[in-house]
N, C-alpha and C. Protein backbone atom coordinates (compact mmCIF):
# COMPACT_ATOMS: atom_id res chain seq x y z
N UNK A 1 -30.78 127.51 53.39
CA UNK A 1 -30.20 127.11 52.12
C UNK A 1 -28.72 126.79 52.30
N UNK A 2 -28.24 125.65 51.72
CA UNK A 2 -26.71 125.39 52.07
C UNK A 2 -25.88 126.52 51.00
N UNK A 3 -24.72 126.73 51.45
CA UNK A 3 -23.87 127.62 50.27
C UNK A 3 -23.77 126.84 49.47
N UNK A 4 -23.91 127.58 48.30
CA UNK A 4 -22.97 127.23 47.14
C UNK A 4 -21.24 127.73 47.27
N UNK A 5 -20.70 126.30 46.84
CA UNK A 5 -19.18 125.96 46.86
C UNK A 5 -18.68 125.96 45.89
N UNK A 6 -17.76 126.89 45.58
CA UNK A 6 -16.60 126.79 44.69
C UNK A 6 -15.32 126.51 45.01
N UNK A 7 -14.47 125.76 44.18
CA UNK A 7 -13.59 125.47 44.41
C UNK A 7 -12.45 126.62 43.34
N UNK A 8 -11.37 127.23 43.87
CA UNK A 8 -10.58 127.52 42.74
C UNK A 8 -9.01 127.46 42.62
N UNK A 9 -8.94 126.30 41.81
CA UNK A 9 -7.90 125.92 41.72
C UNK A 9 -6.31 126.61 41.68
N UNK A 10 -5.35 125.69 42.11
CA UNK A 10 -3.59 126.25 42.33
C UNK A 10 -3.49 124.75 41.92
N UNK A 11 -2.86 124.79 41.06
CA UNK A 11 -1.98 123.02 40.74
C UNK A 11 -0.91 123.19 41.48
N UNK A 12 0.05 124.51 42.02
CA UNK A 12 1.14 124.36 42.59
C UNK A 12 1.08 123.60 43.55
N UNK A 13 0.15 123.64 44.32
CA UNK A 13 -0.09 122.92 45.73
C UNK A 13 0.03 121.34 46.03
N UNK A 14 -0.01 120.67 44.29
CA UNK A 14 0.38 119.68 44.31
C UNK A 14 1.66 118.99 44.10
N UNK A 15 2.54 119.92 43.80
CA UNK A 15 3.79 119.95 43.80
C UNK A 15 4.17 119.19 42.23
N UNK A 16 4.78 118.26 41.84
CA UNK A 16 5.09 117.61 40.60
C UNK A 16 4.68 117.46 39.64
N UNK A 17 3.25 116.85 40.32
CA UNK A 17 2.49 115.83 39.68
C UNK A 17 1.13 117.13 39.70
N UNK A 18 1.13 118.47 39.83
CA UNK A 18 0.39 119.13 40.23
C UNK A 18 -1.25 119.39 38.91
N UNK A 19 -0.56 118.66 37.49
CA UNK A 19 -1.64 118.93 36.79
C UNK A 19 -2.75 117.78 36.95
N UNK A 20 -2.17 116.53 37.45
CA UNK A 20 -2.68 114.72 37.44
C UNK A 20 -3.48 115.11 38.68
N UNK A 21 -2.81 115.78 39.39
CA UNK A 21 -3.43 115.81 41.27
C UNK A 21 -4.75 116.81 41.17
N UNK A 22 -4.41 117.51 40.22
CA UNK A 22 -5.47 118.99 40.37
C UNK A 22 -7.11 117.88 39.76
N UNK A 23 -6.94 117.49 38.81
CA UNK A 23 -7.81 116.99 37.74
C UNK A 23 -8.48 115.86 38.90
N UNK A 24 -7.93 115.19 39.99
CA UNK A 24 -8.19 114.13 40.48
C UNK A 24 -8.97 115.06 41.96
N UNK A 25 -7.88 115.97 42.18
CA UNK A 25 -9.20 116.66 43.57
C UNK A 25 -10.19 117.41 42.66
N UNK A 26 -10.66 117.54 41.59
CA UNK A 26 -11.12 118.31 40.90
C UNK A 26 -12.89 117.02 41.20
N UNK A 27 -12.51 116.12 41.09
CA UNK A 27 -12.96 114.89 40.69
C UNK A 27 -14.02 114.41 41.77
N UNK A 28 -12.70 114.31 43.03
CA UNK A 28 -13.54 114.81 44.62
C UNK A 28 -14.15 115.34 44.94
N UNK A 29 -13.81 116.25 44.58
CA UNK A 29 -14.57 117.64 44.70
C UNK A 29 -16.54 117.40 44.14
N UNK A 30 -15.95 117.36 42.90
CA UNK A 30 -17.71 117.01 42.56
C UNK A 30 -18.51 115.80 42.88
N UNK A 31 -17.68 114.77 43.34
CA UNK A 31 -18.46 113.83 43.92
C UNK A 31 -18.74 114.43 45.47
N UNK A 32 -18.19 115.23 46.01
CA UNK A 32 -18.26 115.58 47.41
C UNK A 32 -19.33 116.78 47.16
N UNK A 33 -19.76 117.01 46.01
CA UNK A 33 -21.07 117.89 46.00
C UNK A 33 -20.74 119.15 45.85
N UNK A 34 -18.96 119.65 45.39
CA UNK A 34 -18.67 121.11 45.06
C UNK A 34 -19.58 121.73 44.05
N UNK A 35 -20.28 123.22 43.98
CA UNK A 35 -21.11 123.42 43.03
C UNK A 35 -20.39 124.00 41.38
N UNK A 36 -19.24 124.84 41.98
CA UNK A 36 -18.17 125.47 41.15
C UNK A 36 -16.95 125.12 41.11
N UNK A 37 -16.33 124.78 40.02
CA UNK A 37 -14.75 124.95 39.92
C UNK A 37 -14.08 125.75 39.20
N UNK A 38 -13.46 126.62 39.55
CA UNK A 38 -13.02 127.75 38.82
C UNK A 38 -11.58 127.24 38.51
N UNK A 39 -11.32 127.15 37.40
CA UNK A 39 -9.84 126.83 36.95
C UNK A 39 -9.25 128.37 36.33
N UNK A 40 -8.04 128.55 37.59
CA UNK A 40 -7.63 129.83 37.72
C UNK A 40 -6.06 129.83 37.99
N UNK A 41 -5.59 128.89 36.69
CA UNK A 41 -4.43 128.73 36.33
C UNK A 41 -3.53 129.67 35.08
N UNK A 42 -2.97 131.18 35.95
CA UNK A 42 -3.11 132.03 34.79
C UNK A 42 -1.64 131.98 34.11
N UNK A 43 -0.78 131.00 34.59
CA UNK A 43 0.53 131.11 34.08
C UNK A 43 0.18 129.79 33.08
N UNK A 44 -0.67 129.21 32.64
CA UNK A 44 -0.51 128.30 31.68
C UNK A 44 -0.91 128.95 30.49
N UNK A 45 -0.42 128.07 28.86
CA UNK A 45 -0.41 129.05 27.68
C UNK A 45 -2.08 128.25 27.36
N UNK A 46 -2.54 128.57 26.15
CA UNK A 46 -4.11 128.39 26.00
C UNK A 46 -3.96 127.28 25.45
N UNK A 47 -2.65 126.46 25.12
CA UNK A 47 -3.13 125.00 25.02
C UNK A 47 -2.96 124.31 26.11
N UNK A 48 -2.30 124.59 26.67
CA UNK A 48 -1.97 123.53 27.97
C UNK A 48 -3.54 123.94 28.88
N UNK A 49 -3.52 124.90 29.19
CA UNK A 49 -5.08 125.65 29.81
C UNK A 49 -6.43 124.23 29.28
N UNK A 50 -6.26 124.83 27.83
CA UNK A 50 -7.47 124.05 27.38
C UNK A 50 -7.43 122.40 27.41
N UNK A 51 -6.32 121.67 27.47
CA UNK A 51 -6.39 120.48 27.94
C UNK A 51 -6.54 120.38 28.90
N UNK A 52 -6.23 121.32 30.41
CA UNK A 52 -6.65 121.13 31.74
C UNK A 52 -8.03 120.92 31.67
N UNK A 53 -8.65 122.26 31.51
CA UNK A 53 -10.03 122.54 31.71
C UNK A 53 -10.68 121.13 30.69
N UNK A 54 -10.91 120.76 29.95
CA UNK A 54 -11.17 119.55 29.03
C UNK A 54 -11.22 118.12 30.21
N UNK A 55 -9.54 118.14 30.77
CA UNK A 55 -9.93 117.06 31.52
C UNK A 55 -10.90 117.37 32.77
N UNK A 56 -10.70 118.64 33.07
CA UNK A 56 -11.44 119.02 34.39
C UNK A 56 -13.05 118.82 34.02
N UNK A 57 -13.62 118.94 33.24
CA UNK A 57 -14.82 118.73 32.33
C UNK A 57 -15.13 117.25 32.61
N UNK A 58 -14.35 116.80 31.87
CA UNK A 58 -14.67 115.48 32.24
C UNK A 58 -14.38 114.58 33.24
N UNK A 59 -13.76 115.65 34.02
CA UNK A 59 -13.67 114.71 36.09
C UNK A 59 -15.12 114.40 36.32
N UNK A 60 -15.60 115.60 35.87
CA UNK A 60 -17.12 116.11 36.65
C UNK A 60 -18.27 115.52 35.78
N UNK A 61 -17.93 114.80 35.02
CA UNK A 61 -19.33 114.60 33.96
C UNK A 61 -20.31 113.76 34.28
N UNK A 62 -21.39 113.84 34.79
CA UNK A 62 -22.42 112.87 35.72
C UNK A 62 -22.66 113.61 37.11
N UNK A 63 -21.80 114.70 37.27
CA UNK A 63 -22.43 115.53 38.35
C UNK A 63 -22.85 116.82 38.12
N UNK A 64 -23.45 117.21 39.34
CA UNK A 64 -23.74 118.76 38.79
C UNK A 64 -23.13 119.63 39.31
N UNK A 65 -21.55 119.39 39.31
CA UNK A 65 -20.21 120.44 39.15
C UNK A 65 -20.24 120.83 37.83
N UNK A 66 -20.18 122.37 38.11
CA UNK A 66 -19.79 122.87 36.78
C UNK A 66 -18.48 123.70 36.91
N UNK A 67 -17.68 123.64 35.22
CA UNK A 67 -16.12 124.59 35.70
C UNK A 67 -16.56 125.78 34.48
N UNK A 68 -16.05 126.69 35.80
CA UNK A 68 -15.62 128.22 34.79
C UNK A 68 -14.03 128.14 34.87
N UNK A 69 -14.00 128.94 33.59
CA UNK A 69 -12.23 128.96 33.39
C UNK A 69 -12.10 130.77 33.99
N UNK A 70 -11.42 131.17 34.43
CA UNK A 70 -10.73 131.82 34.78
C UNK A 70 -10.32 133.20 33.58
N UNK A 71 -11.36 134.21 33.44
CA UNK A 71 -11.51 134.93 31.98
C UNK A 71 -10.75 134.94 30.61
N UNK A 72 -11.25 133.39 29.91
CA UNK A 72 -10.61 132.94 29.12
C UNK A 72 -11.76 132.47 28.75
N UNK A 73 -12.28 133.17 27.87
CA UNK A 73 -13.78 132.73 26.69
C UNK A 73 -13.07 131.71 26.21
N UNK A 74 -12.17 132.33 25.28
CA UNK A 74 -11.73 131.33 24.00
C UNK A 74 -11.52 130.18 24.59
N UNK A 75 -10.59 129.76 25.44
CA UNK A 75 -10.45 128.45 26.28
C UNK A 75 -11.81 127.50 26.87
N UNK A 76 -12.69 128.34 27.68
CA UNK A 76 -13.87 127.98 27.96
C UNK A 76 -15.08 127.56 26.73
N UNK A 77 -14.96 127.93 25.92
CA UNK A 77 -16.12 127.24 24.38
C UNK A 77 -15.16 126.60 24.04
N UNK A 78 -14.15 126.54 23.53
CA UNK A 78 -13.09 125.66 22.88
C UNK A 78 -13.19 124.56 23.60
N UNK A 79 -12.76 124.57 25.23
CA UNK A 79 -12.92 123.43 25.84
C UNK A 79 -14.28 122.37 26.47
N UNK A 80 -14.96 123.32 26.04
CA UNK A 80 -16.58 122.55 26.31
C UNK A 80 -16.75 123.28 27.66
N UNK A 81 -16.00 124.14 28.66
CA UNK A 81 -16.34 124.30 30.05
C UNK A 81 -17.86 124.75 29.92
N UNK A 82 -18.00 124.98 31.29
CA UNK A 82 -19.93 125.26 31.42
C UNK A 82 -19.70 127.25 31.81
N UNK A 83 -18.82 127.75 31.85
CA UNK A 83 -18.88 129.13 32.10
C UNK A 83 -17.71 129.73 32.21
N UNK A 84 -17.33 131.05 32.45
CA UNK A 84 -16.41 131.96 32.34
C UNK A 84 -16.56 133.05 33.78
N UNK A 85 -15.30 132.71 33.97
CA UNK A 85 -14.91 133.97 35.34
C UNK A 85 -13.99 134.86 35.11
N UNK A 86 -14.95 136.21 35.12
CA UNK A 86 -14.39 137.23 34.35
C UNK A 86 -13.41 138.01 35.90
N UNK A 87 -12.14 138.68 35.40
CA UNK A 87 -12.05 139.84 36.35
C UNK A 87 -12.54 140.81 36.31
N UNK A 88 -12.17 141.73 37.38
CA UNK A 88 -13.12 142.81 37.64
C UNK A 88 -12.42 143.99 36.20
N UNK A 89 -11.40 143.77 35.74
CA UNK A 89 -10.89 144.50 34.50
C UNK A 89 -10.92 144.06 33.52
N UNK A 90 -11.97 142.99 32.81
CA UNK A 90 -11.86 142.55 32.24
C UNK A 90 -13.31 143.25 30.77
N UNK A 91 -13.29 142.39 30.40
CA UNK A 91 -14.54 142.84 29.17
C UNK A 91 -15.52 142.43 29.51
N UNK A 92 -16.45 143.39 29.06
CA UNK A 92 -17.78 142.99 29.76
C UNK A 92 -18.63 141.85 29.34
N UNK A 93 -19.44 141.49 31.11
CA UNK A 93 -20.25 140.30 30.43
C UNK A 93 -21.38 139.88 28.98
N UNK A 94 -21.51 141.71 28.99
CA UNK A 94 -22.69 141.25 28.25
C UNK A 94 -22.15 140.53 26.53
N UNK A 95 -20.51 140.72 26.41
CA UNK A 95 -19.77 140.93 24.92
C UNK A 95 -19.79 139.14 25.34
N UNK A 96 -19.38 138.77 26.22
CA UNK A 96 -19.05 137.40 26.63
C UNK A 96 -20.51 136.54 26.75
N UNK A 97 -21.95 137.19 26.74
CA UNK A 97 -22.75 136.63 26.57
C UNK A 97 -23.36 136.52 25.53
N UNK A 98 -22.82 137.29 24.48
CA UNK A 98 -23.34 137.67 23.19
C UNK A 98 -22.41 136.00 22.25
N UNK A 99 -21.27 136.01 22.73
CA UNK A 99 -20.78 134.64 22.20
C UNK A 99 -20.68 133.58 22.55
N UNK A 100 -21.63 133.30 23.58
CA UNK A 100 -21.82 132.18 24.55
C UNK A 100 -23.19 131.10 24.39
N UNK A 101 -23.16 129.71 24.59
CA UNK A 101 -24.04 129.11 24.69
C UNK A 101 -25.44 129.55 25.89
N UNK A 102 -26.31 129.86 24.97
CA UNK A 102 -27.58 130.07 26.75
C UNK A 102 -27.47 129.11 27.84
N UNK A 103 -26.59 128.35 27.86
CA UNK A 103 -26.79 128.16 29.55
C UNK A 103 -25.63 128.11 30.38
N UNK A 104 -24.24 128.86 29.33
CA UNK A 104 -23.29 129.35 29.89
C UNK A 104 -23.59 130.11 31.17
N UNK A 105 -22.25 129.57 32.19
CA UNK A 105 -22.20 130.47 33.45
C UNK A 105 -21.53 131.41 32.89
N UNK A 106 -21.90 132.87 33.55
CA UNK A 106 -20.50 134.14 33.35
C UNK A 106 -20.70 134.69 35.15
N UNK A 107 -19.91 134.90 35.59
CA UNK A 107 -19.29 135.74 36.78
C UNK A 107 -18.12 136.74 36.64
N UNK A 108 -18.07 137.55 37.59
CA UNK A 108 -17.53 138.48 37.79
C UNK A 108 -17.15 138.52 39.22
N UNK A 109 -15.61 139.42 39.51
CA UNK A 109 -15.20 139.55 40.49
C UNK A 109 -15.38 141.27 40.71
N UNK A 110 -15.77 141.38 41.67
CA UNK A 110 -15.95 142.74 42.38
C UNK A 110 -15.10 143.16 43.81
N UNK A 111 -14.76 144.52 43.86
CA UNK A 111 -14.54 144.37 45.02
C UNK A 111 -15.04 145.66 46.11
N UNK A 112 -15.72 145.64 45.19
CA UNK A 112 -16.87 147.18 45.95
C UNK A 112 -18.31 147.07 45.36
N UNK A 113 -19.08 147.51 46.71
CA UNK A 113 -20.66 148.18 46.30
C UNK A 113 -20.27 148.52 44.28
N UNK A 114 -20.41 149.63 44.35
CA UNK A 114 -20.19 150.66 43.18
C UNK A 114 -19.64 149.44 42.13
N UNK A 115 -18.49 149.00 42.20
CA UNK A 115 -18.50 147.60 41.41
C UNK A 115 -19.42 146.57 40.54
N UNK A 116 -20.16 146.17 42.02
CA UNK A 116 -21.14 145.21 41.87
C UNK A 116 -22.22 146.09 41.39
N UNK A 117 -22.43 146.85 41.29
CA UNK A 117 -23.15 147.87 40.82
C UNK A 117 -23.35 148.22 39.30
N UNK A 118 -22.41 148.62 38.98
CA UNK A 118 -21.45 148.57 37.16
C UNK A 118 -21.79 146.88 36.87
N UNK A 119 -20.85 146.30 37.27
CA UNK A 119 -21.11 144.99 36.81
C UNK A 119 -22.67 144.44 36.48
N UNK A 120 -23.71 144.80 37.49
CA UNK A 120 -25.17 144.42 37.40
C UNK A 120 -25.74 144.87 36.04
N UNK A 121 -25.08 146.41 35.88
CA UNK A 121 -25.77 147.32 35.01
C UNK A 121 -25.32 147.14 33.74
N UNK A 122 -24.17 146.33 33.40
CA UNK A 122 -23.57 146.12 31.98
C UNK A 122 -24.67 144.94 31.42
N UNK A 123 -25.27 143.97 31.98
CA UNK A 123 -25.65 142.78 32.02
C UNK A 123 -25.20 141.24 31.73
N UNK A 124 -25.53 140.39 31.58
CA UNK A 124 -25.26 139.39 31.14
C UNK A 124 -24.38 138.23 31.89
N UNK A 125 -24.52 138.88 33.45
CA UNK A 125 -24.04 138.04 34.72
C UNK A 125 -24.96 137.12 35.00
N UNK A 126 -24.51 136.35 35.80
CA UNK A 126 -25.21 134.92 36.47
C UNK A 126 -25.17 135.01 38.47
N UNK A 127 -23.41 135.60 38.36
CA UNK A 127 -22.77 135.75 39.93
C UNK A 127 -22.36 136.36 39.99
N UNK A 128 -21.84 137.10 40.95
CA UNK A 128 -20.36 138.00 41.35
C UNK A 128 -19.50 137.26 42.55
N UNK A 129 -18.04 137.18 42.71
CA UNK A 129 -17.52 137.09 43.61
C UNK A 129 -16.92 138.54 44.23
N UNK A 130 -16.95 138.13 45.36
CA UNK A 130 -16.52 139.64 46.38
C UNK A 130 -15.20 139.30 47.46
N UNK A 131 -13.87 139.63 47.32
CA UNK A 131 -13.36 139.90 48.39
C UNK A 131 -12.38 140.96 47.92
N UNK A 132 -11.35 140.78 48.70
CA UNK A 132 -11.12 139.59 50.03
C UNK A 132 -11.94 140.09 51.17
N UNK A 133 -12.65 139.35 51.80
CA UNK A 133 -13.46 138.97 52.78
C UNK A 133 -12.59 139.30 54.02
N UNK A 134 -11.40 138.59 54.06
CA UNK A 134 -10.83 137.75 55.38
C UNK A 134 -9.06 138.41 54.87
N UNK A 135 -8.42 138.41 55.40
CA UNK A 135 -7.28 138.56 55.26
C UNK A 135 -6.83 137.03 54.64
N UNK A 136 -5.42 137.01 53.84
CA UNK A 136 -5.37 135.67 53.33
C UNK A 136 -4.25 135.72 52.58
N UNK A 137 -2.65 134.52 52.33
CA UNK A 137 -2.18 134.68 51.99
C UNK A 137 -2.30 135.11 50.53
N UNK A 138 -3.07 134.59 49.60
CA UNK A 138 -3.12 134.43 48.22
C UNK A 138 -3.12 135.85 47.56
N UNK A 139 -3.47 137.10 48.48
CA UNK A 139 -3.61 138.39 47.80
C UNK A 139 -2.57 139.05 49.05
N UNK A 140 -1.63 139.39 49.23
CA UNK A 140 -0.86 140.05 49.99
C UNK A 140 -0.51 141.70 50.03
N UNK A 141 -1.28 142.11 51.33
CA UNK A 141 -0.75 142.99 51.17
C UNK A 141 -2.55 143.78 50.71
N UNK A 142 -3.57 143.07 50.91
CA UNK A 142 -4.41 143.57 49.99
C UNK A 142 -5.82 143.62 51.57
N UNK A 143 -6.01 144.60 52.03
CA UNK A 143 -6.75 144.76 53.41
C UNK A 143 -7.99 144.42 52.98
N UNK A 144 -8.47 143.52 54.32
CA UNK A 144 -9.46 142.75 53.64
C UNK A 144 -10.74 143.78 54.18
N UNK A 145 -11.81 143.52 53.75
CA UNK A 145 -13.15 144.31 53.75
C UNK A 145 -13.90 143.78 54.89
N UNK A 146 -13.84 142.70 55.22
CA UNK A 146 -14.84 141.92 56.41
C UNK A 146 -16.10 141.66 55.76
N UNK A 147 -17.08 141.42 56.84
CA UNK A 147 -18.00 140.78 56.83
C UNK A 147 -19.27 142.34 56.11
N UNK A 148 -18.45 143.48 56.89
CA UNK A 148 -19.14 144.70 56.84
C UNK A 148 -19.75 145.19 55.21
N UNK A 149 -17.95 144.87 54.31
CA UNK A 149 -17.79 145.23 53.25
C UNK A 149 -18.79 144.07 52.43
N UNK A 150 -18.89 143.02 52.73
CA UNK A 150 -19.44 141.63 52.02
C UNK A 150 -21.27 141.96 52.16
N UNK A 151 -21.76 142.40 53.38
CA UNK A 151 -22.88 142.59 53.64
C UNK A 151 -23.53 143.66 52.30
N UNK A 152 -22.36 145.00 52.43
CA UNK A 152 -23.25 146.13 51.51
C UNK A 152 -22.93 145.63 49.89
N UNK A 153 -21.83 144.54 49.99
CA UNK A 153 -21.86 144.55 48.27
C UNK A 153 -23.26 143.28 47.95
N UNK A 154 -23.72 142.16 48.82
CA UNK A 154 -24.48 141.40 48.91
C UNK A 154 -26.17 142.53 48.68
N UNK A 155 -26.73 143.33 49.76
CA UNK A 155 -27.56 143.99 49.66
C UNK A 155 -27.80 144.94 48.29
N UNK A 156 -26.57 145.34 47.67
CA UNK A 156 -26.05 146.74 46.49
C UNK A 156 -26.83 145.62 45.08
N UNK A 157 -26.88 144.54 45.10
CA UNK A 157 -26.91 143.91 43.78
C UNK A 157 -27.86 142.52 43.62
N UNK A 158 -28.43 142.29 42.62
CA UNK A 158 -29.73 141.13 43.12
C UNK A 158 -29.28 139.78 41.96
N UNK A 159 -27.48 140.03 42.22
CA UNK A 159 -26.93 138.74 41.75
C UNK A 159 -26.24 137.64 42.99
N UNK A 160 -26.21 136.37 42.64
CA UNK A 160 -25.72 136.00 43.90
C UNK A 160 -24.31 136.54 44.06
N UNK A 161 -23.96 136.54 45.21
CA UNK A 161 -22.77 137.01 45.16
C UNK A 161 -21.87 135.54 46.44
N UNK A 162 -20.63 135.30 46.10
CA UNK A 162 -20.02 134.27 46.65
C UNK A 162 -18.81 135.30 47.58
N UNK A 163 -18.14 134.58 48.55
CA UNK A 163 -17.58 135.74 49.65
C UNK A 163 -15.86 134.61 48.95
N UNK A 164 -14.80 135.36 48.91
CA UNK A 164 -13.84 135.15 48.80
C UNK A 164 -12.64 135.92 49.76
N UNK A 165 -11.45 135.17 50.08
CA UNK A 165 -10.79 135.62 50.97
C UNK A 165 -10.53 135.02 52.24
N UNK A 166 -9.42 134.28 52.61
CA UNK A 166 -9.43 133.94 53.89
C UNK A 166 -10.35 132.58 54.42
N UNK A 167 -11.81 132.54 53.57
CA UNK A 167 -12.29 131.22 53.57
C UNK A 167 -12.22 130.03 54.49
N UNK A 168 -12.91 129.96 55.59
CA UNK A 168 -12.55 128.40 56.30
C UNK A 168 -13.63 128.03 56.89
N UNK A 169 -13.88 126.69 56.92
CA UNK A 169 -15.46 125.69 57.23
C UNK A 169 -16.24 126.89 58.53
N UNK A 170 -15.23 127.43 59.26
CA UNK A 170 -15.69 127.29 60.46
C UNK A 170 -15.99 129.43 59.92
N UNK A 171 -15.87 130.09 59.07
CA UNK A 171 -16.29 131.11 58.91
C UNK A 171 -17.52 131.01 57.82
N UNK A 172 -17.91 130.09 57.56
CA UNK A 172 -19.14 129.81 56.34
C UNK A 172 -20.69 130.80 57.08
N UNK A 173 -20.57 130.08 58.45
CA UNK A 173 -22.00 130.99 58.85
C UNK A 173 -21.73 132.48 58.72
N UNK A 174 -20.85 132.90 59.31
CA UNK A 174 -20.97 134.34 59.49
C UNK A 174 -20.91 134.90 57.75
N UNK A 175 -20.31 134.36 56.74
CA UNK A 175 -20.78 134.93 55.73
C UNK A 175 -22.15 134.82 54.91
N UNK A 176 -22.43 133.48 55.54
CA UNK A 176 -23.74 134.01 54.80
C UNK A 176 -24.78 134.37 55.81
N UNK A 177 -24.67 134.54 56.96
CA UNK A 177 -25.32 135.56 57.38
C UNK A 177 -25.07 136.90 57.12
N UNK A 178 -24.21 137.37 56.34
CA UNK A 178 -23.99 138.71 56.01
C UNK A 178 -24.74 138.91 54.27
N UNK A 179 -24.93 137.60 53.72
CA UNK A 179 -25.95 138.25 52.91
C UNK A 179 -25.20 137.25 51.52
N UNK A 180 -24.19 136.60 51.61
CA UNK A 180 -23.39 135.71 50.61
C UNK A 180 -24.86 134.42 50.21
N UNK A 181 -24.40 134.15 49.17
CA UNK A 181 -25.16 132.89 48.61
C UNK A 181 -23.91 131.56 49.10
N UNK A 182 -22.63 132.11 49.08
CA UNK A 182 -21.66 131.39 49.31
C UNK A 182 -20.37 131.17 49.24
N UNK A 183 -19.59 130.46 49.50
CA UNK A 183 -18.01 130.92 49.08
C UNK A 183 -17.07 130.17 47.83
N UNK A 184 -16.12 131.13 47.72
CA UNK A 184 -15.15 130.46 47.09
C UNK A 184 -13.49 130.48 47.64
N UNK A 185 -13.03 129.22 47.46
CA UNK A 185 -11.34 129.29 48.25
C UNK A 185 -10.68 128.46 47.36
N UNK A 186 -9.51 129.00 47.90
CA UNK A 186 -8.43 128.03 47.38
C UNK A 186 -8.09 126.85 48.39
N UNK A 187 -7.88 127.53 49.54
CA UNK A 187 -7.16 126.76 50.70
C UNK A 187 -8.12 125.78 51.42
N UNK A 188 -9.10 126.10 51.28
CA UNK A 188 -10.34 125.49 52.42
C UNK A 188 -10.61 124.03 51.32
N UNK A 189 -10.21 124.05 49.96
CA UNK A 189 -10.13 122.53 49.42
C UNK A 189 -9.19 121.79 48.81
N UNK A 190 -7.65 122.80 48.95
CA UNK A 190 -6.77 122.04 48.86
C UNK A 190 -5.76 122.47 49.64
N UNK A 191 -4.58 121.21 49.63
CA UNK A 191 -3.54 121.20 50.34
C UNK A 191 -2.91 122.49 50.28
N UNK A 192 -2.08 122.70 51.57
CA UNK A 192 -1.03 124.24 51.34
C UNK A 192 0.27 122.99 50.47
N UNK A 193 1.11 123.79 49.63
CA UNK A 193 2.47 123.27 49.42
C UNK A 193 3.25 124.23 49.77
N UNK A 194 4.38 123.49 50.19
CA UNK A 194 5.81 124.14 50.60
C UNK A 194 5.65 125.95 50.36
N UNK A 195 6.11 126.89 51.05
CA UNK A 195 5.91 127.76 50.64
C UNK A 195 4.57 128.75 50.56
N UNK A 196 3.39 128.46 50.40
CA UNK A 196 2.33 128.52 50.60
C UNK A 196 1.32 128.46 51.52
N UNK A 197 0.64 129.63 51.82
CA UNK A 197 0.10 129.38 53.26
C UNK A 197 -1.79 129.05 53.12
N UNK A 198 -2.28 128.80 53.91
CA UNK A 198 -3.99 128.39 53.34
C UNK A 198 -4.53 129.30 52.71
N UNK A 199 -5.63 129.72 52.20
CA UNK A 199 -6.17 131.18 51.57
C UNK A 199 -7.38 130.81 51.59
């Protein structure tokens, strides 16, 4: 089975023009067959947000990319997105499925067995993401789990679960041989900018 690909967005990386550039690799992306785009732009206010995600919606319309916003219900139904990516502190899925269209995506980020565990048992998930996987600039400072940690949270839960962290073409097998449906990155689909290292 090929992974499922998510993409999750940094407009910084585009430097200026970083909201025009995001919406346009956003675009690539789903013609290049990305399955997820997670728009995970948390310094924007909920209008600027919801015009991103809106245009990001409609980069993708005729493919079967779908975008979760980044645990922002209100933004995500407001903006037409196809699902919601909750954090691991966030409110539970099942409150977020109770106000959601049935064929809304909801995910969750985990970063332990016991996690993915809770999360399964609240209900009203679709996925979980799990890292950090890999060591990686984007979380600093934050020791990554490996392949070891990715295996028991993959086996612990009978949602797919996507491997995050560190992310690159050439580490795809070894995670999903550890039990991933697939990954998600920042760096592995867009540019580093100034300052910024791959993730």
């Amino acid at each position: 089975m090929d992974p499922v690909l998510c993409l999750i967005t940094d407009r910084r990386r585009f430097g200026a023009g970083g909201i025009d550039a995001l919406v346009s690799r956003v675009a690539l992306a789903a013609r290049e067959g990305v399955h997820l785009v997670q728009v995970r732009e948390r310094d924007l206010g909920g209008g600027l947000l919801s015009q991103l995600v809106s245009a990001c919606v409609e980069a993708v319309r005729g493919t079967r990319t779908r975008i979760v916003v980044n645990d922002r219900l209100d933004v995500a139904l407001a903006a037409g997105a196809h699902g919601v990516h909750l954090r691991g502190d966030s409110f539970s899925a099942a409150r977020a499925r109770a106000l959601a269209p049935t064929s809304f995506l909801i995910g969750r980020s985990v970063h332990s067995a016991s996690e993915a565990v809770a999360a399964a048992d609240e209900g009203g998930l679709d996925y979980l993401i799990f890292g950090t996987v890999y060591e990686t600039a984007s979380k600093p400072g934050r020791a990554p789990s490996g392949v070891v940690g990715l295996s028991t949270v993959a086996r612990a839960t009978r949602f797919p679960v996507l491997a995050v962290g560190g992310i690159t073409p050439e580490r795809l097998d070894e995670v999903m041989s550890a039990g991933a449906c697939g990954v998600a990155a920042i760096g592995m689909f867009n540019p580093p900018a100034a300052g910024f290292a791959n993730s």
